[in-house]
C-alpha atoms as a PDB file:
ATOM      1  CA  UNK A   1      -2.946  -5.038 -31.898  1.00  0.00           C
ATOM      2  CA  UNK A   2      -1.770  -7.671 -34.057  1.00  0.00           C
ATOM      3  CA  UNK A   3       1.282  -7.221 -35.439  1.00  0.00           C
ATOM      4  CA  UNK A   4       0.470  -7.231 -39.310  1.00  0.00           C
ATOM      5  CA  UNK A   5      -1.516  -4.025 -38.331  1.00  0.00           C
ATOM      6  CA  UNK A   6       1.269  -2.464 -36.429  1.00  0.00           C
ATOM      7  CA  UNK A   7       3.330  -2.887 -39.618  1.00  0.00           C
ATOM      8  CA  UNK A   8       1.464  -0.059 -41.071  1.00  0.00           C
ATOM      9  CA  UNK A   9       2.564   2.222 -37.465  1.00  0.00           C
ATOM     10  CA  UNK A  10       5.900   1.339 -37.075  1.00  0.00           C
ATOM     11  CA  UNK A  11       7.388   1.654 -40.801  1.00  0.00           C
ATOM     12  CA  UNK A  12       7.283   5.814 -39.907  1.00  0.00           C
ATOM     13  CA  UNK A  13       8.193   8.994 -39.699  1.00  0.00           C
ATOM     14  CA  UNK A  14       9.390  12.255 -41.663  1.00  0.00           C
ATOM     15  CA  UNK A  15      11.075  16.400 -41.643  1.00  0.00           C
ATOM     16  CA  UNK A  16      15.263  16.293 -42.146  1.00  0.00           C
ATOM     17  CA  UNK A  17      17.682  13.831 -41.855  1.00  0.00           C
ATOM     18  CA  UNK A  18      20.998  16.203 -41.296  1.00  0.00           C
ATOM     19  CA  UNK A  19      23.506  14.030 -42.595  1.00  0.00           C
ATOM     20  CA  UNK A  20      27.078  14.559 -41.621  1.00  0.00           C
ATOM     21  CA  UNK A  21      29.549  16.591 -43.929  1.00  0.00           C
ATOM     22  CA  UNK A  22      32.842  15.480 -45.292  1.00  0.00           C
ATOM     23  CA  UNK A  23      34.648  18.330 -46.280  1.00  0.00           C
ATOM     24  CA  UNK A  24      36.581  16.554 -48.649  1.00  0.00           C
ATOM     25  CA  UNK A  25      33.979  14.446 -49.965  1.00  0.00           C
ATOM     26  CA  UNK A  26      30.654  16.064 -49.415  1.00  0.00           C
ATOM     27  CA  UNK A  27      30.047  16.555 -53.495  1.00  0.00           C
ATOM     28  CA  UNK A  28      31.012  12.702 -53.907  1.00  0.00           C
ATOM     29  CA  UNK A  29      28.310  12.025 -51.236  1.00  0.00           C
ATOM     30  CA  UNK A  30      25.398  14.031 -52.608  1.00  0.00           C
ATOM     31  CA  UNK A  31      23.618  11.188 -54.499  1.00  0.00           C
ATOM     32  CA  UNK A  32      24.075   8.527 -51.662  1.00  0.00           C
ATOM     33  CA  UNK A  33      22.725  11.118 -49.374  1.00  0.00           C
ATOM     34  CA  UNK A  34      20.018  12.118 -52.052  1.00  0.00           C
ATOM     35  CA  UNK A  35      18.940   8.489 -51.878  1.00  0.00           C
ATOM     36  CA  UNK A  36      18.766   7.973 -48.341  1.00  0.00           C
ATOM     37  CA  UNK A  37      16.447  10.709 -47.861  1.00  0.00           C
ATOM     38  CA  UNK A  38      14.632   9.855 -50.664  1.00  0.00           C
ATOM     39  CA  UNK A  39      14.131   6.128 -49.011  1.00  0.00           C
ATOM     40  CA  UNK A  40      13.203   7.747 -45.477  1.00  0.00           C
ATOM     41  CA  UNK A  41      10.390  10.299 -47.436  1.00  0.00           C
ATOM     42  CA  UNK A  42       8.707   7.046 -48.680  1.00  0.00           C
ATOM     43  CA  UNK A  43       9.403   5.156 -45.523  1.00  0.00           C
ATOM     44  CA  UNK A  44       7.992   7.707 -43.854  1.00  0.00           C
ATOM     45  CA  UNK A  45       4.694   8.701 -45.658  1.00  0.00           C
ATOM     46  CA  UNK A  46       4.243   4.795 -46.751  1.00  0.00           C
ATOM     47  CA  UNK A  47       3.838   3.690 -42.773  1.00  0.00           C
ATOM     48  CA  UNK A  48       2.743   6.876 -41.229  1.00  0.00           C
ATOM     49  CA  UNK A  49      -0.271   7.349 -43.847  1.00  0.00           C
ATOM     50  CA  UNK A  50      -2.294   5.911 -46.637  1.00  0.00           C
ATOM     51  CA  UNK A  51      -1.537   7.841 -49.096  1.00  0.00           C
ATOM     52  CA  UNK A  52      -0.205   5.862 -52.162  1.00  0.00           C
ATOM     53  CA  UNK A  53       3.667   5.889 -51.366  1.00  0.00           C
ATOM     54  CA  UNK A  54       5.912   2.615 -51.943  1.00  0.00           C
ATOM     55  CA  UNK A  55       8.046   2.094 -49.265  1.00  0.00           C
ATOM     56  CA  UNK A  56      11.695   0.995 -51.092  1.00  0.00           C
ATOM     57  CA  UNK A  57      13.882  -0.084 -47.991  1.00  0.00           C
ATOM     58  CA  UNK A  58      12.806  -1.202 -44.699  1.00  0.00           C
ATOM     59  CA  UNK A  59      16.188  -1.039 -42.351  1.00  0.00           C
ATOM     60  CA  UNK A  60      17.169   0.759 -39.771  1.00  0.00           C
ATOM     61  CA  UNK A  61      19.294   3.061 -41.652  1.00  0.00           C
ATOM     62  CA  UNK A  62      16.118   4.105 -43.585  1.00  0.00           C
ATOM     63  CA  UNK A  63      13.993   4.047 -40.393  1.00  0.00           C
ATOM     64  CA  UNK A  64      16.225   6.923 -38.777  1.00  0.00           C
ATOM     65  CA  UNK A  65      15.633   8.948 -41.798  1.00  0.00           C
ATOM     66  CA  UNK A  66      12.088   8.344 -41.895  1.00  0.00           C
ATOM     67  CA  UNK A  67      11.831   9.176 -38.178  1.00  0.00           C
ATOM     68  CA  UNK A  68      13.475  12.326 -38.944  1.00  0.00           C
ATOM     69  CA  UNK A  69      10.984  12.939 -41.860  1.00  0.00           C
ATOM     70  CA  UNK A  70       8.001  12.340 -39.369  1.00  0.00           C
ATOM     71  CA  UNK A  71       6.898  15.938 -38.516  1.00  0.00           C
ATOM     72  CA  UNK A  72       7.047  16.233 -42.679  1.00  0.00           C
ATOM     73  CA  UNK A  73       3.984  13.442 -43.217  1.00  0.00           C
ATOM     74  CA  UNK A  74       2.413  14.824 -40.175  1.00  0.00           C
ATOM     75  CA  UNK A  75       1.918  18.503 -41.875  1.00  0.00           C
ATOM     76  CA  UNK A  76       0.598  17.463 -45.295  1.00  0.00           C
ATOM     77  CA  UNK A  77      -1.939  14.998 -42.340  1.00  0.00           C
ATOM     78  CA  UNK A  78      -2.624  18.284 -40.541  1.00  0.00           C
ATOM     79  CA  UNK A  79      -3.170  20.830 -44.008  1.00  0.00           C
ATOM     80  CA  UNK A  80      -5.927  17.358 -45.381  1.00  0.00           C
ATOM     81  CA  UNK A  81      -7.323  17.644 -42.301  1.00  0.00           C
ATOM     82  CA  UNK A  82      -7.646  21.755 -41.812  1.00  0.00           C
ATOM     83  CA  UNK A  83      -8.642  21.679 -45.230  1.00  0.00           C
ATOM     84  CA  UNK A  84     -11.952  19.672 -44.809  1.00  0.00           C
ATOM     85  CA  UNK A  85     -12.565  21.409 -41.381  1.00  0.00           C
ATOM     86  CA  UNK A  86     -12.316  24.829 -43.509  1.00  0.00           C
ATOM     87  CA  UNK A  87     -14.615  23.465 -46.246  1.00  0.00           C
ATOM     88  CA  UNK A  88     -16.899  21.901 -43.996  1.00  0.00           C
ATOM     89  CA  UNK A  89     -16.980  25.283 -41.959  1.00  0.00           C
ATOM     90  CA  UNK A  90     -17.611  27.517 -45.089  1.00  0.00           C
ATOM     91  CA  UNK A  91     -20.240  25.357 -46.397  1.00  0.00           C
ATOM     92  CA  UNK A  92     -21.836  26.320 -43.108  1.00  0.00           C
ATOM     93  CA  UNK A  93     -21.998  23.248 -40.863  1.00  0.00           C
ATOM     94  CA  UNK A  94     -21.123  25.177 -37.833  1.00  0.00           C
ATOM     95  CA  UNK A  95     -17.729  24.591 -35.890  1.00  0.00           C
ATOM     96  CA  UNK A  96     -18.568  21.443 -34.258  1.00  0.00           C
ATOM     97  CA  UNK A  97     -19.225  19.714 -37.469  1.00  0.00           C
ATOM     98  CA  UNK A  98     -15.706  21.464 -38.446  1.00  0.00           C
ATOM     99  CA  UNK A  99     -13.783  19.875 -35.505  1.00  0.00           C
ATOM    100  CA  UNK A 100     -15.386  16.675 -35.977  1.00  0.00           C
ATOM    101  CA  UNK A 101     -14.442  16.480 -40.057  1.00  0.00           C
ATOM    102  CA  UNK A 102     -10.931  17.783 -38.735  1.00  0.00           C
ATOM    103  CA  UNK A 103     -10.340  14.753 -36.298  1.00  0.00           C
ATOM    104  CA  UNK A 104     -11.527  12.754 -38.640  1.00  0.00           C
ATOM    105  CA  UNK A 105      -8.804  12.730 -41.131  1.00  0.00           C
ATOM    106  CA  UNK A 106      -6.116  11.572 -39.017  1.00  0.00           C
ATOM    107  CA  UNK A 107      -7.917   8.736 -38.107  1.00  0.00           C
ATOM    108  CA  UNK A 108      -8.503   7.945 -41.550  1.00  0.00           C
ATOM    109  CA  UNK A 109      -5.279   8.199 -43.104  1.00  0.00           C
ATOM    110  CA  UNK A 110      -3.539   5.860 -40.500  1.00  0.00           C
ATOM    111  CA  UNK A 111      -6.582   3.670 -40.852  1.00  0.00           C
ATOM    112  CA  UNK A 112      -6.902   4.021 -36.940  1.00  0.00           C
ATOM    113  CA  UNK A 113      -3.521   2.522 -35.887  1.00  0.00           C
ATOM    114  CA  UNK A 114      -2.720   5.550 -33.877  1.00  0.00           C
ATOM    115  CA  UNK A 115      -6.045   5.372 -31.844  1.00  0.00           C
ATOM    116  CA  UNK A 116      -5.344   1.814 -31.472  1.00  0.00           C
ATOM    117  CA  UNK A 117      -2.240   1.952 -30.510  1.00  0.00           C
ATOM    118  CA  UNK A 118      -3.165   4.720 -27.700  1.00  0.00           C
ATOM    119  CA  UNK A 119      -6.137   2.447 -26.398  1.00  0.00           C
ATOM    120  CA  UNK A 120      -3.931  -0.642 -26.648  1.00  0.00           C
ATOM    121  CA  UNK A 121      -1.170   1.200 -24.641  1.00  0.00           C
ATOM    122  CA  UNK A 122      -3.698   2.122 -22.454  1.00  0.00           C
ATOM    123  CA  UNK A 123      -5.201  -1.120 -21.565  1.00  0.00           C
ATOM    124  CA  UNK A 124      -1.498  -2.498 -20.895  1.00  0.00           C
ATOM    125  CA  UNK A 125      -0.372   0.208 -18.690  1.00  0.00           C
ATOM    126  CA  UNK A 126      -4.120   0.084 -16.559  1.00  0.00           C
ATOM    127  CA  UNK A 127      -3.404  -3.926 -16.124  1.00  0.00           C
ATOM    128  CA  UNK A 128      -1.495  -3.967 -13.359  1.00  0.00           C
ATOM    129  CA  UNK A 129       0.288  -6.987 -14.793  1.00  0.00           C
ATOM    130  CA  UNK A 130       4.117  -7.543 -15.017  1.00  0.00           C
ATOM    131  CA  UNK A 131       5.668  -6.229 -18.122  1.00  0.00           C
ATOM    132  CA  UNK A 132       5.052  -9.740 -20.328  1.00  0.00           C
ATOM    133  CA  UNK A 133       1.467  -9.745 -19.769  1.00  0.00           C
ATOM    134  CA  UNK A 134       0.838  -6.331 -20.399  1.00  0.00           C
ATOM    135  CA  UNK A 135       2.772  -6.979 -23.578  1.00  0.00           C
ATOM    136  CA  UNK A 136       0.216  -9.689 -24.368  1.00  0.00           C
ATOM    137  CA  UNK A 137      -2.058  -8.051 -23.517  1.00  0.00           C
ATOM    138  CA  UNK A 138      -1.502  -5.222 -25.576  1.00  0.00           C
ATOM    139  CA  UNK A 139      -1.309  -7.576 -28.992  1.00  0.00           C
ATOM    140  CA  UNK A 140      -5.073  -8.692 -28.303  1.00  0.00           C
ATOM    141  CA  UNK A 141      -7.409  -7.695 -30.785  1.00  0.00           C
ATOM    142  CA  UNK A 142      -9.858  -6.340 -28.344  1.00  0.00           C
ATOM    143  CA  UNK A 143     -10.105  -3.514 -26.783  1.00  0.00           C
ATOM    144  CA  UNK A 144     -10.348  -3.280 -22.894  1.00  0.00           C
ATOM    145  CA  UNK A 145     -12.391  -0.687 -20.418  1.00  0.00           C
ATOM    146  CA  UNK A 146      -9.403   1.174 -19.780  1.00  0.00           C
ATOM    147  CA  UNK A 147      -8.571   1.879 -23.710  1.00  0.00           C
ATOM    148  CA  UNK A 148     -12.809   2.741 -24.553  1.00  0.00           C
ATOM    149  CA  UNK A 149     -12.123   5.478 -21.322  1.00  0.00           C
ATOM    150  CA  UNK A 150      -9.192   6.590 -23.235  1.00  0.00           C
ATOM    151  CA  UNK A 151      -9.882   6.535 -26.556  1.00  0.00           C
ATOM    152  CA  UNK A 152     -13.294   8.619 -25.441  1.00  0.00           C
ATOM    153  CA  UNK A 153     -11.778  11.161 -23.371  1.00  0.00           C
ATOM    154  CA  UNK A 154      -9.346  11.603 -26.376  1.00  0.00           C
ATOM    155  CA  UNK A 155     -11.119  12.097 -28.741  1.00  0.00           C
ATOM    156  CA  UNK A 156     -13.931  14.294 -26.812  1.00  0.00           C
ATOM    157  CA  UNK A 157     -10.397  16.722 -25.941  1.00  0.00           C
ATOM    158  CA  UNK A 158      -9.431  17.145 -29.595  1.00  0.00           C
ATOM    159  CA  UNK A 159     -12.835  17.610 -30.705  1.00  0.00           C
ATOM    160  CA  UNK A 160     -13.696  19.900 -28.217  1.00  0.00           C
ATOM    161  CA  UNK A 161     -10.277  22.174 -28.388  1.00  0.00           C
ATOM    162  CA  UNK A 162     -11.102  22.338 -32.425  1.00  0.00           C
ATOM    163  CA  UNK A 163     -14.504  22.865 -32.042  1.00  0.00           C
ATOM    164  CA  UNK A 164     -13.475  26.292 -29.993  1.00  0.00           C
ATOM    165  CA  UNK A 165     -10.939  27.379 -32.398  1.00  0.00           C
ATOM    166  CA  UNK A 166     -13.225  26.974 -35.799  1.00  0.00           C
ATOM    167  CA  UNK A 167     -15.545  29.125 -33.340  1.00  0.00           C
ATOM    168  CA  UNK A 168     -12.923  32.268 -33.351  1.00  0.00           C
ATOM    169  CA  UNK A 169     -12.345  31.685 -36.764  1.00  0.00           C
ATOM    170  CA  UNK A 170     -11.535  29.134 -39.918  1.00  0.00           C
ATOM    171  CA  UNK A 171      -7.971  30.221 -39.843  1.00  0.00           C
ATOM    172  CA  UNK A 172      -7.792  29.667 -35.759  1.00  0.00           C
ATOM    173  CA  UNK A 173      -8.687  26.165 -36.495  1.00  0.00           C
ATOM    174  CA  UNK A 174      -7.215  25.458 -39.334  1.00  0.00           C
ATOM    175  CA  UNK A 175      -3.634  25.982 -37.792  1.00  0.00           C
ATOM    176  CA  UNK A 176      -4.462  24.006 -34.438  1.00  0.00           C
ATOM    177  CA  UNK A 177      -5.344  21.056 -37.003  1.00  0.00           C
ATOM    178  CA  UNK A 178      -2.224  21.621 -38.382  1.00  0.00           C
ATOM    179  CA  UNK A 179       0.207  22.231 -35.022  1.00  0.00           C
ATOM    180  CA  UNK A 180      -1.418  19.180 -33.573  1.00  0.00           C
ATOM    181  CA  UNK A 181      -0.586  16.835 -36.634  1.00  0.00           C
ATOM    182  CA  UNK A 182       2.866  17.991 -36.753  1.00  0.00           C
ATOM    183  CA  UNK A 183       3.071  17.367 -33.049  1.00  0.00           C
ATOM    184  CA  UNK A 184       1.793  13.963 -32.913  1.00  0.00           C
ATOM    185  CA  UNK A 185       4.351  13.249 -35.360  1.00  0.00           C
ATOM    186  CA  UNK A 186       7.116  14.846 -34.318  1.00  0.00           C
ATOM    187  CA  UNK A 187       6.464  12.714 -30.887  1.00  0.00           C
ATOM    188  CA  UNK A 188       7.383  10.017 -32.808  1.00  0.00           C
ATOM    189  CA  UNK A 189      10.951  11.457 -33.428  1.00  0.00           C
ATOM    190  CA  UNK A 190      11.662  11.694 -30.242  1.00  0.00           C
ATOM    191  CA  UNK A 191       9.957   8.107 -28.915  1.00  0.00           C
ATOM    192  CA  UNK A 192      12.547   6.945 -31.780  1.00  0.00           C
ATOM    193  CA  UNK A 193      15.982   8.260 -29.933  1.00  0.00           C
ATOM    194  CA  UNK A 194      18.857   6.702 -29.240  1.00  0.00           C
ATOM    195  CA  UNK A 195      18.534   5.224 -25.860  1.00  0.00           C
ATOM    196  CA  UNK A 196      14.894   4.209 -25.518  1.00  0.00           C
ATOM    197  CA  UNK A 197      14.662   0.638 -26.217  1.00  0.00           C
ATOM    198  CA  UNK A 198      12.283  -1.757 -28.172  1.00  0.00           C
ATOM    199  CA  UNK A 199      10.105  -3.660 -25.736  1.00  0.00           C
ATOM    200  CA  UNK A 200      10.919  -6.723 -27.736  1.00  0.00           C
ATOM    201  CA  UNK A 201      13.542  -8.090 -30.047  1.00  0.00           C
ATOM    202  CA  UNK A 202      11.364  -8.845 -32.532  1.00  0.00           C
ATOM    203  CA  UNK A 203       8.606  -7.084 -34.224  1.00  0.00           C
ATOM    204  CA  UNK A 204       8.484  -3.130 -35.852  1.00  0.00           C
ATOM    205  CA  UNK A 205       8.950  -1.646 -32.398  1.00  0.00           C
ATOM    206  CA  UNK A 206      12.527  -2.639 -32.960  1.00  0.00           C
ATOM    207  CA  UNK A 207      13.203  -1.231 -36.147  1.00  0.00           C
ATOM    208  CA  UNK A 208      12.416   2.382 -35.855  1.00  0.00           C
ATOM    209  CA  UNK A 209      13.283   1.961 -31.971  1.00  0.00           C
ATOM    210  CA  UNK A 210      16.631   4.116 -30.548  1.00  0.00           C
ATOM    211  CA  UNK A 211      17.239   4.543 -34.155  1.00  0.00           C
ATOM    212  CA  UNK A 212      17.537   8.909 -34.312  1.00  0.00           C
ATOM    213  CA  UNK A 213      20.750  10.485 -32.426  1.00  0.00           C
ATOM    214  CA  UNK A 214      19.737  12.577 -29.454  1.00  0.00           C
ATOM    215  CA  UNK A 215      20.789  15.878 -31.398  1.00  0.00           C
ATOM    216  CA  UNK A 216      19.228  15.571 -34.512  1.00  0.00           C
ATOM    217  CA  UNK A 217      16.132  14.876 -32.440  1.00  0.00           C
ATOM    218  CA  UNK A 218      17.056  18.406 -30.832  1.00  0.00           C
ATOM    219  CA  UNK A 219      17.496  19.846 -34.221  1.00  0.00           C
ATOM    220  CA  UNK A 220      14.380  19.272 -35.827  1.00  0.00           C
ATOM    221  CA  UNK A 221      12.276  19.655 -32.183  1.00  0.00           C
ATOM    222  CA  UNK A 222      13.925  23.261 -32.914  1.00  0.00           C
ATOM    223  CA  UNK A 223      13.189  23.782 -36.626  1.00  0.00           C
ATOM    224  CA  UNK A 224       9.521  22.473 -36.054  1.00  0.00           C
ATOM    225  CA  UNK A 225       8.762  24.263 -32.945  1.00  0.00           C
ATOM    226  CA  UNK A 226      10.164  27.466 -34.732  1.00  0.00           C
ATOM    227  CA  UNK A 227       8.048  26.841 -38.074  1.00  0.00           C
ATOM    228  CA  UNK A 228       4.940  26.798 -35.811  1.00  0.00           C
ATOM    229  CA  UNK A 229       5.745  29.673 -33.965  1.00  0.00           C
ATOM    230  CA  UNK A 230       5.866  32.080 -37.040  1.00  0.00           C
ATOM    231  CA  UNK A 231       2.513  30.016 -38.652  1.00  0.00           C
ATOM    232  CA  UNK A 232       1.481  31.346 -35.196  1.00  0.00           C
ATOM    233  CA  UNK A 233       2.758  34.630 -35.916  1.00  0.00           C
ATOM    234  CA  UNK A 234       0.071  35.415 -37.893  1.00  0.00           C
ATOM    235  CA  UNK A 235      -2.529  36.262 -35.054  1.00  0.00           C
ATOM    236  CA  UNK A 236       0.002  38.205 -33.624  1.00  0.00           C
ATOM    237  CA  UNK A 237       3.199  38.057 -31.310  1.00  0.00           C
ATOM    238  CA  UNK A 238       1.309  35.843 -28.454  1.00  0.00           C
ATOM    239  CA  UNK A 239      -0.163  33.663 -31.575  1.00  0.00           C
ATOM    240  CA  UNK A 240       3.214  32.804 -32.027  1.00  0.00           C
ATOM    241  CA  UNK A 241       4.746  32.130 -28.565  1.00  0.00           C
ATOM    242  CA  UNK A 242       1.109  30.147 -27.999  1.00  0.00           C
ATOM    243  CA  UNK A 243       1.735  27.916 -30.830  1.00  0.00           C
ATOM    244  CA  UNK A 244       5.388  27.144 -29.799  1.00  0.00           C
ATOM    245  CA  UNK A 245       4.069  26.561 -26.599  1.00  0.00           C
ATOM    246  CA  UNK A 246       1.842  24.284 -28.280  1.00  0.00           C
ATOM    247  CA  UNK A 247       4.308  22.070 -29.816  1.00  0.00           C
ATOM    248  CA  UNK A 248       6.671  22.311 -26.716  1.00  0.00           C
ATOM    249  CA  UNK A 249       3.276  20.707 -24.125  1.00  0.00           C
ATOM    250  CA  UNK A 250       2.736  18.352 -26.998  1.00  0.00           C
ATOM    251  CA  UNK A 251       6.339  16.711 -26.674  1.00  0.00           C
ATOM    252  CA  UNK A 252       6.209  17.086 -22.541  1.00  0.00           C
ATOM    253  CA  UNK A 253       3.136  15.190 -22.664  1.00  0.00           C
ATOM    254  CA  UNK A 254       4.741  12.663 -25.063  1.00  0.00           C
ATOM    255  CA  UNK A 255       7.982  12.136 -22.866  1.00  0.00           C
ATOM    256  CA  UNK A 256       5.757  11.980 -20.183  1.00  0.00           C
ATOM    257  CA  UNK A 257       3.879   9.061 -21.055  1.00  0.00           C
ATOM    258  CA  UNK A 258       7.067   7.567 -23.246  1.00  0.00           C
ATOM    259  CA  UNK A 259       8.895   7.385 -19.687  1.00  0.00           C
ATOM    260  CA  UNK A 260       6.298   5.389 -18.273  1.00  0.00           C
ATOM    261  CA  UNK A 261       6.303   2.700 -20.866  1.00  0.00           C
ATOM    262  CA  UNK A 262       9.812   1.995 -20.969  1.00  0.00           C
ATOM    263  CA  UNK A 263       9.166   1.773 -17.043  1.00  0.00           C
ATOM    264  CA  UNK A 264       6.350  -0.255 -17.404  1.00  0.00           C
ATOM    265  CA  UNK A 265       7.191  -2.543 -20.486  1.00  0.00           C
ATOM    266  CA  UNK A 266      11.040  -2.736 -20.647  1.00  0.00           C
ATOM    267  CA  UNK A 267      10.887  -0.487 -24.027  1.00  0.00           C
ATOM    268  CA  UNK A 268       8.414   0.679 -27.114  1.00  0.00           C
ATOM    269  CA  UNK A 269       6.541  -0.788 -29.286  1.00  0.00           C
ATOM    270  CA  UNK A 270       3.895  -0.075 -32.651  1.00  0.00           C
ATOM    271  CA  UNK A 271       1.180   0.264 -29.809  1.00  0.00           C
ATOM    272  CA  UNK A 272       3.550   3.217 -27.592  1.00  0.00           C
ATOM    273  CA  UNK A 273       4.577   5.039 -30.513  1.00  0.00           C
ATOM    274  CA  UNK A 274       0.435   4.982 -31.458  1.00  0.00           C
ATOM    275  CA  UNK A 275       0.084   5.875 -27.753  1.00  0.00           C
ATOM    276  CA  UNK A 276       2.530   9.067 -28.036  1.00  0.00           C
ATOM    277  CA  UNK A 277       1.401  10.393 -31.402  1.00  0.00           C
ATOM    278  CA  UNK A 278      -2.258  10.907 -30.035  1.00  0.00           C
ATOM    279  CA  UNK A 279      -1.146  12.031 -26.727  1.00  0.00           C
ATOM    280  CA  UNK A 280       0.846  15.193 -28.253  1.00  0.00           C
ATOM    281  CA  UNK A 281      -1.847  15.662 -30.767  1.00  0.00           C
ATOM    282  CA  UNK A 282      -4.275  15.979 -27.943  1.00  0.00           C
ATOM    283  CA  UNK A 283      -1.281  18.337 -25.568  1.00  0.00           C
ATOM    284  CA  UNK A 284      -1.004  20.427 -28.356  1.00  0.00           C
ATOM    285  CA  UNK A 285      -4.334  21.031 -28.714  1.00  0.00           C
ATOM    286  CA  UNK A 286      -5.246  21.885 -25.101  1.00  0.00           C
ATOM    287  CA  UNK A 287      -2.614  24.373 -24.877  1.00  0.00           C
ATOM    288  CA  UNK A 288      -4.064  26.188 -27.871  1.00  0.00           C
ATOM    289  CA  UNK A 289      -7.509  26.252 -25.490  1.00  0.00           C
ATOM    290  CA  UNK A 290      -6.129  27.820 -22.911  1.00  0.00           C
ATOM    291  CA  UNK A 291      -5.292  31.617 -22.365  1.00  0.00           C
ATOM    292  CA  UNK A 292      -6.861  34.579 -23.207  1.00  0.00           C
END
């Protein structure tokens, strides 16, 4: 992917940026603090979307807040796309129709970057090449066999989970749009910790990369999974430990394939964090298919 397009990925994120408290000096503080997470609510909705948001600072102060504001862009992504899913379901197209409009909207307001990043991470990691030429790989505009497989099997999961859940119901799959949007975003909060390196010095990988402490990740990974559990809450007690569940298979299925980057390529880039954000979406989404 080249790397003017991963500019669009990599300027992300969005939820709370916790910022420390001076006892002494928290009131002086306020509007420096206002400002910052002002700056990482544009940063964040002005690289994770489309939608018509100026981003004001690009650093890597403003990239941690951002981060932190990922899960935030990814629920206004996830109520757009429940809400044409719902529409489309009303005005009687059926469920599959539904799941399809649904999946849709993601992929529209990140003009693809996400599903190119996955099939671009995919292609790198199914080389078998040492870490440089994966990496080059991985910036090629094309699109290999192992990144059609994946970008197919993808997409045929997410369709498929939503297609079952418009099927019990508008409001069934109107959450799971919106659990797996906030998943897939708040993946990116924790591909952005401290301690997992950019795969090169250069580039947007290395401005939102190892940017977020460890225990704010932890901290809104809590507030998030909690939020969805009592959205979940509204089919019933098991609604909501399914839909925590959801979030908490999203972020294992993230770290999972986060770990194996870093293994594989020395460190993250636009492509990984594309890469991750599906993945969850995709976790979260299959957990909501299965029990009773």
């Amino acid at each position: 992917m080249c790397s003017t397009r991963r500019l669009h990925l990599l300027r992300s994120a969005a939820f709370l940026t916790f910022p420390p408290i001076y006892p002494c000096a928290g009131a002086a503080n306020l509007p420096a603090v206002t400002s910052l997470n002002s700056h990482g609510l544009r940063f964040a909705f002005g690289t994770l979307t489309v939608l018509p948001v100026r981003v004001t600072r690009w650093d890597r102060t403003t990239a941690r807040a951002g981060m932190l504001c990922a899960p935030l862009a990814g629920l206004v992504v996830g109520l757009l796309a429940a809400g044409l899913g719902t529409l489309s379901l009303l005005a009687g197209s059926g469920p599959l129709l539904a799941a399809v409009a649904s999946v849709a909207v993601p992929a529209a307001l990140t003009r693809g970057l996400h599903l190119d990043g996955l099939a671009d991470t995919a292609d790198g990691l199914g080389s078998g090449k040492p870490a440089g030429d994966a990496l080059r790989i991985m910036k090629q505009s094309d699109i290999g066999p192992f990144g059609v497989i994946t970008l197919l099997l993808v997409l045929l999961a997410q369709v498929a989970v939503l297609f079952e859940l418009f099927g019990e119901g508008w409001a069934h799959g109107a959450l799971g749009a919106v659990v797996a949007a906030v998943a897939a975003r708040l993946a990116l909060t924790l591909a952005s910790r401290q301690g997992v390196p950019a795969a090169r010095p250069e580039g947007l990988g290395a401005v939102v990369a190892a940017t977020v402490p460890v225990g704010r990740v932890a901290v809104v990974a809590a507030v998030t999974v909690a939020l969805c559990a009592a959205a979940g809450a509204a089919f019933g007690p098991y609604g909501a430990l399914h839909h925590a569940l959801a979030v908490l298979g999203a972020l294992a299925a993230a770290e999972l394939l986060l770990r194996r980057c870093v293994r594989r390529f020395g460190g993250v880039t636009g492509d990984v964090f594309g890469g991750v954000a599906e993945t969850a979406a995709a976790a979260a989404l299959v957990v909501l298919a299965l029990g009773p």
